[in-house]
N, C-alpha and C. Protein backbone atom coordinates (compact mmCIF):
# COMPACT_ATOMS: atom_id res chain seq x y z
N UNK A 1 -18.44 5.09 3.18
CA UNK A 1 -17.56 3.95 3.35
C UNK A 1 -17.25 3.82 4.84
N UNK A 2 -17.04 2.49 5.37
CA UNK A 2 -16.84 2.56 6.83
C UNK A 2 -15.37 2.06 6.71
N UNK A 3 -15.35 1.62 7.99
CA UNK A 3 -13.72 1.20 8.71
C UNK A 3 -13.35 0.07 7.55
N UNK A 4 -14.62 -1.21 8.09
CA UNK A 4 -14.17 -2.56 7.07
C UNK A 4 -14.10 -2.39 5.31
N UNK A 5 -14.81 -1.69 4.94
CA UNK A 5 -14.64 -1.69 3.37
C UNK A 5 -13.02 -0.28 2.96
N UNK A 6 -13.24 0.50 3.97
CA UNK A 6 -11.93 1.17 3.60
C UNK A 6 -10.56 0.10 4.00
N UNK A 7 -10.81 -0.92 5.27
CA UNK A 7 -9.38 -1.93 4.70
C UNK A 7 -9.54 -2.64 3.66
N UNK A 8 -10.77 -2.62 2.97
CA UNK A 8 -10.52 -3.99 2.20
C UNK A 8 -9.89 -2.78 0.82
N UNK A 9 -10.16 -1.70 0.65
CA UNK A 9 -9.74 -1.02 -0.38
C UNK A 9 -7.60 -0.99 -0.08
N UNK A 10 -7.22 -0.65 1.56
CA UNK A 10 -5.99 -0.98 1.50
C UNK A 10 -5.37 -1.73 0.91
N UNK A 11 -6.44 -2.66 1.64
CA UNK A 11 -5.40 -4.74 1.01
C UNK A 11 -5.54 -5.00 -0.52
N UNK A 12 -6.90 -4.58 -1.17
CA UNK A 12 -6.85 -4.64 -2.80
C UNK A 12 -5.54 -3.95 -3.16
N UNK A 13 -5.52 -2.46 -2.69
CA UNK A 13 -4.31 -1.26 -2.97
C UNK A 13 -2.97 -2.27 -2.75
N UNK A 14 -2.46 -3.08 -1.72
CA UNK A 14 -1.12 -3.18 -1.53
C UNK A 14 -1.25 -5.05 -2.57
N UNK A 15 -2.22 -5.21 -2.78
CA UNK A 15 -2.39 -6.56 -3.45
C UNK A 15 -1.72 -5.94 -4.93
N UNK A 16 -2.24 -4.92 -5.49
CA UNK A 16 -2.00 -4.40 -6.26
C UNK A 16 -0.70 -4.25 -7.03
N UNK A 17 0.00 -3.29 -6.00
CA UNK A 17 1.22 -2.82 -5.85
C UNK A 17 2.26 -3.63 -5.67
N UNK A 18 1.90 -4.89 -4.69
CA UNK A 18 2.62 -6.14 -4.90
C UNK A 18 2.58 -6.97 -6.92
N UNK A 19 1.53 -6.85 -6.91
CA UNK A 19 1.70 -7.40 -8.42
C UNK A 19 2.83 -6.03 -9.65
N UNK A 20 2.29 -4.94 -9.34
CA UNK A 20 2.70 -4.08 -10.41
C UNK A 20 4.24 -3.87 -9.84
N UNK A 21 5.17 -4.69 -8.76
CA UNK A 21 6.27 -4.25 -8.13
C UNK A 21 6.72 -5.27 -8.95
N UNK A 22 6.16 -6.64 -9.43
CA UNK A 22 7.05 -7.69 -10.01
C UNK A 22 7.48 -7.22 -11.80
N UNK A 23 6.73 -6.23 -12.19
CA UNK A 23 7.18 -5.81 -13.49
C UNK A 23 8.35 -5.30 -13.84
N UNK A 24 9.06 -5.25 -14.78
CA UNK A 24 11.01 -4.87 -14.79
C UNK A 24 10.94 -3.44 -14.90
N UNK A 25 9.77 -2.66 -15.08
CA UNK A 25 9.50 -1.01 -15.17
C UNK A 25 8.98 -0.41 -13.91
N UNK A 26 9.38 -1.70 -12.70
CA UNK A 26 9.08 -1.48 -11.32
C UNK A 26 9.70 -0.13 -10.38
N UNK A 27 11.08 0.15 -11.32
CA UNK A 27 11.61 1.27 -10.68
C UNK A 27 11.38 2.65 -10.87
N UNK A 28 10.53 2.71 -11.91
CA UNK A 28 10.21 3.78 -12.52
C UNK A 28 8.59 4.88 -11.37
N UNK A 29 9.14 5.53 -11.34
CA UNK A 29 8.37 6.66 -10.14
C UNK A 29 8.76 5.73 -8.61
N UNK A 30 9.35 4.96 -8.48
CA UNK A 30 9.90 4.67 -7.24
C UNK A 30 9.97 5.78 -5.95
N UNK A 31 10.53 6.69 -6.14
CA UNK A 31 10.36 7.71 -5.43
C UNK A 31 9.29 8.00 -4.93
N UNK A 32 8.16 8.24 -5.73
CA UNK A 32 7.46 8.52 -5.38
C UNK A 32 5.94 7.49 -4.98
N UNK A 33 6.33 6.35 -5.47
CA UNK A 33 5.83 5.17 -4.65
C UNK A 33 6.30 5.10 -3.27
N UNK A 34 7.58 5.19 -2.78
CA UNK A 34 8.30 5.08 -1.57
C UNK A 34 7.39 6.38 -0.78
N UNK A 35 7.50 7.88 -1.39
CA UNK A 35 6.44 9.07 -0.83
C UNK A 35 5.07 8.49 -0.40
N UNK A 36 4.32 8.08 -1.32
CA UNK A 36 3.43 7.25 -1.01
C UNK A 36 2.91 5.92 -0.30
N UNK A 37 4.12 5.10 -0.19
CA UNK A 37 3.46 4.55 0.98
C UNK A 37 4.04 5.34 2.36
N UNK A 38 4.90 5.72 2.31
CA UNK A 38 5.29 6.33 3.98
C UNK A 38 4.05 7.09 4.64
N UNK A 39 3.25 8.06 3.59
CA UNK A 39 2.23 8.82 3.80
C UNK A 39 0.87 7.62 3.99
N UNK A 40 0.98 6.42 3.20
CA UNK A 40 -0.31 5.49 4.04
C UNK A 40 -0.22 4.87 5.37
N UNK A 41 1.16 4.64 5.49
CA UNK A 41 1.94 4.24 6.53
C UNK A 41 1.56 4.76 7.79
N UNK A 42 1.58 6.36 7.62
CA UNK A 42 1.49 7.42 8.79
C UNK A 42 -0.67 7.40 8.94
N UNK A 43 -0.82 7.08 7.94
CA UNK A 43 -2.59 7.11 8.31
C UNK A 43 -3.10 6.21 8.70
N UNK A 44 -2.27 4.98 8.25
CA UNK A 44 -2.75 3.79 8.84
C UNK A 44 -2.27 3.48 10.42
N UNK A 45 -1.34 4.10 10.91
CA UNK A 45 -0.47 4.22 12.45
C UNK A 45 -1.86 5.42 13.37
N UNK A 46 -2.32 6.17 12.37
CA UNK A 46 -3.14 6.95 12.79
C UNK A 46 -4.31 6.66 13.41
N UNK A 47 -4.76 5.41 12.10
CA UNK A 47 -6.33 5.27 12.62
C UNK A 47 -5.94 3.98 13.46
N UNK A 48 -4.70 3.11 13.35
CA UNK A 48 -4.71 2.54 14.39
C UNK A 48 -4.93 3.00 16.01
N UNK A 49 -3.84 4.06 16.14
CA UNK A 49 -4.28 4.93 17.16
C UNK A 49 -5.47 5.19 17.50
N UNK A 50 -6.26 5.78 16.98
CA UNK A 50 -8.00 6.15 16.63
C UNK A 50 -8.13 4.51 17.60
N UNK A 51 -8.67 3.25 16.60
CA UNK A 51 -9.13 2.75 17.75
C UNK A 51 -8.50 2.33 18.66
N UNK A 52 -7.37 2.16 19.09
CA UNK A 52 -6.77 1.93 20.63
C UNK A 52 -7.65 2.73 21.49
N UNK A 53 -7.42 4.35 21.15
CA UNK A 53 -8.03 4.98 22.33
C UNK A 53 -9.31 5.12 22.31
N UNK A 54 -10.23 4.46 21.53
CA UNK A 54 -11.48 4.55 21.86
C UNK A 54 -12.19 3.03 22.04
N UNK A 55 -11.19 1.69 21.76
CA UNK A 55 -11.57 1.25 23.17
C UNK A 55 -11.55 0.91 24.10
N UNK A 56 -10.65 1.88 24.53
CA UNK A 56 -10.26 1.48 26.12
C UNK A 56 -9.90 0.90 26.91
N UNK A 57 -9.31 0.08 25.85
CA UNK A 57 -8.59 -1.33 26.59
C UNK A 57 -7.00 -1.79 25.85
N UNK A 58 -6.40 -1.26 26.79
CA UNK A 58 -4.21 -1.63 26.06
C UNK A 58 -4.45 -2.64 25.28
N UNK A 59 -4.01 -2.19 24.45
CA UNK A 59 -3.93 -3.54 23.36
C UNK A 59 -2.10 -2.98 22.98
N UNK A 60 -2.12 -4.39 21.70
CA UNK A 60 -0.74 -4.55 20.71
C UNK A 60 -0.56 -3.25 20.09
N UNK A 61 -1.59 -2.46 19.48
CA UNK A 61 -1.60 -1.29 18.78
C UNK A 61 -0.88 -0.14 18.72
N UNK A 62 -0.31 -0.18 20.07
CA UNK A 62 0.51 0.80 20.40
C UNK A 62 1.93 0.75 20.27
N UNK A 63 2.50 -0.58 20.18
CA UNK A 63 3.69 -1.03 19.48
C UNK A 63 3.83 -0.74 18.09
N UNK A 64 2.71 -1.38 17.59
CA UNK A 64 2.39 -1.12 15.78
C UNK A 64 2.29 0.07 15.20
N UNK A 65 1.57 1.12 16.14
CA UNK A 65 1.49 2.31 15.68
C UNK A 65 3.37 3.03 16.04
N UNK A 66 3.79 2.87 16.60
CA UNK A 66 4.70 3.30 16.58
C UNK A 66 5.96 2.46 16.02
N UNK A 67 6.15 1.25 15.67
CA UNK A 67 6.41 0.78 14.32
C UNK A 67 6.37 1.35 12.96
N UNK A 68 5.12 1.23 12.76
CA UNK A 68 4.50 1.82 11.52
C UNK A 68 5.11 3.06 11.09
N UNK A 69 5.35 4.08 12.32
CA UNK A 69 5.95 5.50 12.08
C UNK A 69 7.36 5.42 12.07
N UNK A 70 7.96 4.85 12.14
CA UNK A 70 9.06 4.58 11.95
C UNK A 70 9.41 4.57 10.68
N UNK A 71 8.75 3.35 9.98
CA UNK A 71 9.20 2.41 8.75
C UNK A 71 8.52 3.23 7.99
N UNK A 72 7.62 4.59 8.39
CA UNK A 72 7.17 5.71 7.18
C UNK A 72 8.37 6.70 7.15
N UNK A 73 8.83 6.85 8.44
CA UNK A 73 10.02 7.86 8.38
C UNK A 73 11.07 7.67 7.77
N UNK A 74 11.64 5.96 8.16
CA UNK A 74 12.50 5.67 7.11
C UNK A 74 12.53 5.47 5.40
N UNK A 75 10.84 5.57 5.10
CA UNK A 75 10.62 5.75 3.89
C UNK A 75 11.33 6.88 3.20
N UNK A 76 10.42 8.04 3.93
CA UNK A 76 10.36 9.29 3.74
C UNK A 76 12.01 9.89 3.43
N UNK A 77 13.02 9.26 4.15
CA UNK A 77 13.95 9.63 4.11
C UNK A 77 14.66 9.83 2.64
């Protein structure tokens, strides 16, 4: 699997999760939905990182990635 088909598996994943969040049994493992995204959160801040520094050129990414770790930490909490 490369870069592009592993986002498209993200965006199916949070397409998903958006639908199964509108059900009234939405709260149920909450916790550990909240565990779970903070932990995609932190991989996705990751591989953002990944390409910033390989290509070599400042981009937005570095705001986002450190965004991203944030709003996993405040998950996590």
């Amino acid at each position: 699997m490369n870069e592009y088909e592993a986002s498209l598996v993200i965006k199916s994943g949070a397409e998903l999760l958006s639908t199964a969040s509108s059900d009234p049994r939405s709260e149920e493992g909450y916790a550990a939905v909240k565990a779970n995204i903070s932990e995609a959160l932190e991989r996705i801040a990751e591989a953002l990182g990944n390409f910033e520094a390989s290509s070599g050129v400042p981009s937005r990414s570095t705001g986002w990635v450190q965004d991203l770790r944030r709003i996993a930490d405040d998950l996590g909490e």
